[in-house]
N, C-alpha and C. Protein backbone atom coordinates (compact mmCIF):
# COMPACT_ATOMS: atom_id res chain seq x y z
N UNK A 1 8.71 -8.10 -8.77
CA UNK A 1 7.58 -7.66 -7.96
C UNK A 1 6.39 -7.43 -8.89
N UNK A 2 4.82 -8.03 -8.43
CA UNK A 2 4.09 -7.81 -9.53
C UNK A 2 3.60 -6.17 -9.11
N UNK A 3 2.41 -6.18 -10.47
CA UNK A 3 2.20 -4.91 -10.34
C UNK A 3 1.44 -4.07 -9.56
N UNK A 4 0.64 -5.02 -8.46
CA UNK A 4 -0.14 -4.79 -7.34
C UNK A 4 0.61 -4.14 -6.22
N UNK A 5 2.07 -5.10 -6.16
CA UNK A 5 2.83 -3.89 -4.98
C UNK A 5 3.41 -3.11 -5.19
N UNK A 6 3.52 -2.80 -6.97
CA UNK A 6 4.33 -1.91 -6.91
C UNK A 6 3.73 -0.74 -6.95
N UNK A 7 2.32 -0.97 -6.86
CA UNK A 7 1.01 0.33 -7.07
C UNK A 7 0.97 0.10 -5.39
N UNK A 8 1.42 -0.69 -4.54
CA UNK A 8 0.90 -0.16 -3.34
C UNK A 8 2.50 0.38 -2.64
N UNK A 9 3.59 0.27 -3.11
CA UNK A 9 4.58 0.56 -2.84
C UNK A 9 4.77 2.14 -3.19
N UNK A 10 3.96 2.53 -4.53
CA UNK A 10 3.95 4.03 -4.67
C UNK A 10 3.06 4.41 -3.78
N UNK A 11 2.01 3.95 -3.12
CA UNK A 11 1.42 4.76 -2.20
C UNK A 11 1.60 5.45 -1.05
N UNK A 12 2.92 4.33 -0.97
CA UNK A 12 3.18 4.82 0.44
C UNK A 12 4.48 5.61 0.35
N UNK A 13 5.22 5.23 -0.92
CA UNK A 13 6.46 6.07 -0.94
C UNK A 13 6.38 7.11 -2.73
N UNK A 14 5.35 7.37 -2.98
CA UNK A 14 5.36 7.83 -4.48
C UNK A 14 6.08 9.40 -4.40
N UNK A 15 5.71 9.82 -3.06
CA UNK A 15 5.70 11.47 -2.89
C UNK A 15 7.28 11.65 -2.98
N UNK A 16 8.22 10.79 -2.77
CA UNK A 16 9.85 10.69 -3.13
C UNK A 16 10.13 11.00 -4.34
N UNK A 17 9.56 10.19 -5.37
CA UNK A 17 9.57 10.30 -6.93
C UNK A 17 9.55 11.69 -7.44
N UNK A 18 10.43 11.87 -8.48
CA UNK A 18 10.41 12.99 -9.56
C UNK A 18 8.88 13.15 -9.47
N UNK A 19 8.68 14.19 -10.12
CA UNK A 19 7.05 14.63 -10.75
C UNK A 19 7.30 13.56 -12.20
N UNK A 20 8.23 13.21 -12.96
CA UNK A 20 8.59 12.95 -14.23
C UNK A 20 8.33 11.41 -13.80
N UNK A 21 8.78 10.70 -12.37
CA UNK A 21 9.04 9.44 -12.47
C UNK A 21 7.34 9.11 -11.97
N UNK A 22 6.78 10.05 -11.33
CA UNK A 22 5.21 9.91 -10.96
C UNK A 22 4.27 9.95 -12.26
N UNK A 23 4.57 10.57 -13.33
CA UNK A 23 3.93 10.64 -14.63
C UNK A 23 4.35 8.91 -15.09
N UNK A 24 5.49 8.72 -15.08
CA UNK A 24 5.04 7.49 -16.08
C UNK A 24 5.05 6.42 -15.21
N UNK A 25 4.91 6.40 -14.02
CA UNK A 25 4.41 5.39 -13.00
C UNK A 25 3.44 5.15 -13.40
N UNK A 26 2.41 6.28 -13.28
CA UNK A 26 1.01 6.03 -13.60
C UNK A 26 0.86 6.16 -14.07
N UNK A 27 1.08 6.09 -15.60
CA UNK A 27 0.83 6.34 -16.94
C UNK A 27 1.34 4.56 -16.99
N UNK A 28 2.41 4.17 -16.58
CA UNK A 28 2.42 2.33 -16.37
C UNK A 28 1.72 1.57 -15.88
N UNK A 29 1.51 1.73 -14.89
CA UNK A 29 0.82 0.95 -13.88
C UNK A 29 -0.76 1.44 -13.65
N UNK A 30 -0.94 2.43 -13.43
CA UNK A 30 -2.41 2.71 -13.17
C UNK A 30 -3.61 2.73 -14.59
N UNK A 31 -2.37 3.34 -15.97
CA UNK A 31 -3.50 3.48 -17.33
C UNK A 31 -3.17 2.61 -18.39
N UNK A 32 -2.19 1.80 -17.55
CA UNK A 32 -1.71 0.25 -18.47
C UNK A 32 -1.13 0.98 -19.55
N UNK A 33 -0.45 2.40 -19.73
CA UNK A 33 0.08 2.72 -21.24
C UNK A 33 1.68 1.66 -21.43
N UNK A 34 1.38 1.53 -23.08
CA UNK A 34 3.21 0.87 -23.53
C UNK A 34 4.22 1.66 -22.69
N UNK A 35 5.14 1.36 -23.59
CA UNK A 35 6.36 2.59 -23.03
C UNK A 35 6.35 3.32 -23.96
N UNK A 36 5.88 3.18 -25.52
CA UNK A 36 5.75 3.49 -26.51
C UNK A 36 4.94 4.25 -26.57
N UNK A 37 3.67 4.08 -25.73
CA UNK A 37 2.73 5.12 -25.63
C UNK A 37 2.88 6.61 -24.77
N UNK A 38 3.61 6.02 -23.44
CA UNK A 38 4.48 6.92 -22.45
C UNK A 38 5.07 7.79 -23.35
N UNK A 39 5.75 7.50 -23.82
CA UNK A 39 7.13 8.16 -24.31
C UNK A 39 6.37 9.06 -25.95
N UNK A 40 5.31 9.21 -26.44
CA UNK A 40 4.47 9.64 -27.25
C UNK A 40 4.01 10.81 -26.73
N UNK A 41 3.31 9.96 -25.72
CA UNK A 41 2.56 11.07 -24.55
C UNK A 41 3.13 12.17 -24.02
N UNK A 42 4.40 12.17 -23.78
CA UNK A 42 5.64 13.04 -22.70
C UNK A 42 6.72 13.53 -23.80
N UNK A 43 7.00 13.36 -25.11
CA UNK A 43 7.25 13.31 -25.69
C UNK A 43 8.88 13.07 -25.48
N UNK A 44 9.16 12.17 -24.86
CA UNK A 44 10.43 11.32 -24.85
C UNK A 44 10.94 10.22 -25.66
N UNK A 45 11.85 10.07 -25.20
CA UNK A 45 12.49 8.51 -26.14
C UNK A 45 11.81 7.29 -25.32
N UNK A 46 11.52 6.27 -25.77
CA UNK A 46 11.20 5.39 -25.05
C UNK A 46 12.45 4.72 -24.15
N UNK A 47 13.26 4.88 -24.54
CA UNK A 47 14.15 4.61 -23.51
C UNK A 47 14.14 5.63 -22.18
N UNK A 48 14.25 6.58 -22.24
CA UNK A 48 13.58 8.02 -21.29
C UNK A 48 12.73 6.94 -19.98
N UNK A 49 11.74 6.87 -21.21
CA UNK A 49 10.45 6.27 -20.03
C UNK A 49 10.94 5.11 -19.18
N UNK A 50 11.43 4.29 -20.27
CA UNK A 50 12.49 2.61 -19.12
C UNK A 50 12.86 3.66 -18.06
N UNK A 51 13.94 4.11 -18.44
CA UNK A 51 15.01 4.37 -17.37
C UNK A 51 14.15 5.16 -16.15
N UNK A 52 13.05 6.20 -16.31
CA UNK A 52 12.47 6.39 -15.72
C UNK A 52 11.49 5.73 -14.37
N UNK A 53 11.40 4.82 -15.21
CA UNK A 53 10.11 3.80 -14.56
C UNK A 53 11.37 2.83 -13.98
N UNK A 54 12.52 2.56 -14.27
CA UNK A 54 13.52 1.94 -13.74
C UNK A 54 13.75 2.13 -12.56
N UNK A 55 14.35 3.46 -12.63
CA UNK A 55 14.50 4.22 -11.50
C UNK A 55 14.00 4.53 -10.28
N UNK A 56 12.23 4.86 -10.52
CA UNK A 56 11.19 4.78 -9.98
C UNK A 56 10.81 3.85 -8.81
N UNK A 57 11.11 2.65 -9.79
CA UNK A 57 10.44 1.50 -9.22
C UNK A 57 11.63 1.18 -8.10
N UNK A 58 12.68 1.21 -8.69
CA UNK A 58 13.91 0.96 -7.95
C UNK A 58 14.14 1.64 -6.75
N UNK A 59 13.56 3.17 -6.36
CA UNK A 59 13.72 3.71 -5.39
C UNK A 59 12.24 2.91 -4.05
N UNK A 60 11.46 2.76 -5.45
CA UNK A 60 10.35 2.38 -4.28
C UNK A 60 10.63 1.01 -3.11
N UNK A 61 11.07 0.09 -4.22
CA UNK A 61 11.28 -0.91 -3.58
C UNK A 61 12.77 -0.96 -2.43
N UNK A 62 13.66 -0.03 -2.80
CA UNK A 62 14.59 0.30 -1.89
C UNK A 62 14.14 0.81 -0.68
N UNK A 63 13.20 1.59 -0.28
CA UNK A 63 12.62 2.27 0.53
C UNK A 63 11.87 1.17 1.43
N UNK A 64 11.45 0.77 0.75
CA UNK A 64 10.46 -0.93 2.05
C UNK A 64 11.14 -1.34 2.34
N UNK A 65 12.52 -1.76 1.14
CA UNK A 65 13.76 -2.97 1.76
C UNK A 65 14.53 -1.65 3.25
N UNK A 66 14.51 -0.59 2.81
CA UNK A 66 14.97 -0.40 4.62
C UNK A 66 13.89 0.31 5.71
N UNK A 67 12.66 0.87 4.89
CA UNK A 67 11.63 1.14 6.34
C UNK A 67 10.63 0.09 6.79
N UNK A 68 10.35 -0.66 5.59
CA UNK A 68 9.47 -1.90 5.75
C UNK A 68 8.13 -0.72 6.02
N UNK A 69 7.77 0.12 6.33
CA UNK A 69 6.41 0.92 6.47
C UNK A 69 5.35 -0.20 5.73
N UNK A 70 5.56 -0.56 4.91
CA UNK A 70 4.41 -1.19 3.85
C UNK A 70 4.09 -2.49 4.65
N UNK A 71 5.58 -3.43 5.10
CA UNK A 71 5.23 -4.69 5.59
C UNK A 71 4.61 -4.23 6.98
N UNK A 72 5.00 -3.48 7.46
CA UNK A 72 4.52 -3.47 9.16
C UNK A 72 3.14 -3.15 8.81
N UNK A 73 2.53 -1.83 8.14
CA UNK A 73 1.29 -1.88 8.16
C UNK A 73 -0.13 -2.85 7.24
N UNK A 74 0.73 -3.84 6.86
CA UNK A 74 -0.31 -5.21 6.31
C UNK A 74 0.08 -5.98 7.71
N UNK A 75 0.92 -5.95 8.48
CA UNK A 75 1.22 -6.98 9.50
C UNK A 75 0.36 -6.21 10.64
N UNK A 76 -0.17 -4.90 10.70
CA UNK A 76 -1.26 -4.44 11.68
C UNK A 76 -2.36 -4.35 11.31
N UNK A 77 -2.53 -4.47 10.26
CA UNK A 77 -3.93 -5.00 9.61
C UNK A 77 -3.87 -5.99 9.79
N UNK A 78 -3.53 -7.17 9.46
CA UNK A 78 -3.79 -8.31 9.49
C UNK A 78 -4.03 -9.10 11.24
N UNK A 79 -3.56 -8.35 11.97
CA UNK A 79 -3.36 -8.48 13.69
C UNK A 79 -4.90 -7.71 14.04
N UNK A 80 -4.94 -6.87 13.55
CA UNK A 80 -6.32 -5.68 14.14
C UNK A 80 -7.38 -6.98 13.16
N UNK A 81 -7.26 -7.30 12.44
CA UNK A 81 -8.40 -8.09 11.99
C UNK A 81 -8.56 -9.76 12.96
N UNK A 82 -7.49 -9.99 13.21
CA UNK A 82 -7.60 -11.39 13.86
C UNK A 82 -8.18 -11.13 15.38
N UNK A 83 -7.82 -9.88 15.80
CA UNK A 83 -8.18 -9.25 17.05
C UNK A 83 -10.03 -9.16 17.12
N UNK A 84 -10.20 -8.69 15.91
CA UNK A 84 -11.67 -8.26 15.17
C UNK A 84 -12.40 -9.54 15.77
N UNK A 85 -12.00 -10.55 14.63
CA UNK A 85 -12.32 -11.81 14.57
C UNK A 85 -12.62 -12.21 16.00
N UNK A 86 -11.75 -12.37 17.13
CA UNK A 86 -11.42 -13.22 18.08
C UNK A 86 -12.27 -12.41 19.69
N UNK A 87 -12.97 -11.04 19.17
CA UNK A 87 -13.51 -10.16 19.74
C UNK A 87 -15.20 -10.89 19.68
N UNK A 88 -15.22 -10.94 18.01
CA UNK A 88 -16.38 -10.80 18.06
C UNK A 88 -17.02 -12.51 18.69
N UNK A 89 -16.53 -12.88 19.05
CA UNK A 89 -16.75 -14.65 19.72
C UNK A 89 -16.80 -14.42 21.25
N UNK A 90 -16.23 -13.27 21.67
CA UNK A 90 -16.43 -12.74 23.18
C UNK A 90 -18.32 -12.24 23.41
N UNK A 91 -18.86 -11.90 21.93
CA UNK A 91 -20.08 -11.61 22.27
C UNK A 91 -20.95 -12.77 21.99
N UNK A 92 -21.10 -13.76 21.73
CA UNK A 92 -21.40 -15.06 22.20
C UNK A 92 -21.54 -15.52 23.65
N UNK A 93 -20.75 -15.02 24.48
CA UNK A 93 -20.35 -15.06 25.68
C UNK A 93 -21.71 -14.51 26.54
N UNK A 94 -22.82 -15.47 27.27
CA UNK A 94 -23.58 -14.93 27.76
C UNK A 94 -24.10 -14.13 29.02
N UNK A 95 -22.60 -12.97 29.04
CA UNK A 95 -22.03 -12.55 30.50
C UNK A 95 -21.89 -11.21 29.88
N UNK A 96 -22.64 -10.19 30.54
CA UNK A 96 -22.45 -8.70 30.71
C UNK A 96 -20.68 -8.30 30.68
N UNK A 97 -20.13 -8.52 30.71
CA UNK A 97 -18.70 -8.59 31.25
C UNK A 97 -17.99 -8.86 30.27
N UNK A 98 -18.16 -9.84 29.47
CA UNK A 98 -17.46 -9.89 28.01
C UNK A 98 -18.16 -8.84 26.87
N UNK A 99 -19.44 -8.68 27.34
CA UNK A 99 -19.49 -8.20 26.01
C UNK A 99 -19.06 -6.41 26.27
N UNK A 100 -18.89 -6.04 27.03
CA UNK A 100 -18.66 -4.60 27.73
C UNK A 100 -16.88 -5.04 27.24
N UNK A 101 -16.04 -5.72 27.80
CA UNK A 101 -14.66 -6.53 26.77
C UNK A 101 -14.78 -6.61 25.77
N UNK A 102 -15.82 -6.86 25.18
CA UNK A 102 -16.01 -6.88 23.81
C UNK A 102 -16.24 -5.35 22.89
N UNK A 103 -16.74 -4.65 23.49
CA UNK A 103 -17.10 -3.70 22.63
C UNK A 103 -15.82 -2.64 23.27
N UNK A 104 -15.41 -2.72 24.30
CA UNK A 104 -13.98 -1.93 24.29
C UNK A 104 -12.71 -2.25 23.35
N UNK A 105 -12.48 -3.30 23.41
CA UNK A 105 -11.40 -4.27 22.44
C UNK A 105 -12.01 -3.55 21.03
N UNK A 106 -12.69 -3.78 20.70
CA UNK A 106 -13.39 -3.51 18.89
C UNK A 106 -13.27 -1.79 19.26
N UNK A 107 -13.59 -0.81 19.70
CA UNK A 107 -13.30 0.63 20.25
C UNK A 107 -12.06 0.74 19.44
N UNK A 108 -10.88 -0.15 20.43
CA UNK A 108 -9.42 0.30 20.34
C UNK A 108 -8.83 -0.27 18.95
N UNK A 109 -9.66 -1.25 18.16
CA UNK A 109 -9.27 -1.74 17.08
C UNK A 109 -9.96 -1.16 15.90
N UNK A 110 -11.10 -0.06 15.72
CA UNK A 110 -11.12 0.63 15.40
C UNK A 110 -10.39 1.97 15.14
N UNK A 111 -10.00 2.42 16.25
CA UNK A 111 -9.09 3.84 16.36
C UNK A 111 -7.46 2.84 15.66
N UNK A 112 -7.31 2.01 15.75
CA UNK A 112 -5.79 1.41 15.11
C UNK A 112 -5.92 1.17 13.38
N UNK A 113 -7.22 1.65 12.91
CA UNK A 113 -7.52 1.05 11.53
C UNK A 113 -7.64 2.20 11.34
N UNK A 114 -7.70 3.27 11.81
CA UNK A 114 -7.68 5.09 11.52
C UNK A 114 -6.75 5.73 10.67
């Protein structure tokens, strides 16, 4: 997994993590430190920090593989945007009636991006 989901995989599940496995998450991923640097910093073994960030990562990605929370909400973003999209072509429409459809639809696809 690169390191984009695994920074968006802590977002949604980081608050699970040790305080210890949240330090060198982001001390990995967010301040680009070695493990060498981690483990300096916290004053651990660098192995400490692996197993840490092992662990870490391992719970995160366990957690999507059974709530999926992460996939469903890129799959309602990505729906509330095509909705967006397919709204805003209703105001083209040179009829009082779509565009009053139109600006209710964009309403409710707003409050879903909340």
């Amino acid at each position: 997994m690169d390191a984009l989901q695994m920074t968006l995989l802590f977002d949604y599940y980081g608050d699970l993590l040790t305080d210890r496995q949240r330090q060198c998450f982001d001390m990995r991923h967010n301040q680009d430190l070695s493990l060498a640097e981690i483990a300096e910093e916290l004053h651990v073994s660098r192995q400490g920090v692996f197993d840490n960030l092992s662990r870490a990562e391992a719970l995160l990605v366990n957690m999507e593989e059974k709530t999926g929370c992460m996939r469903r909400d890129m799959q309602c973003r990505a729906a509330a945007q095509l909705i967006r999209e397919a709204t805003e072509k209703l105001f083209e429409i040179d009829h009082e009636n779509a565009t009053n459809i139109a600006n209710q639809i964009l309403q409710i696809v707003d409050q879903l991006e909340e």
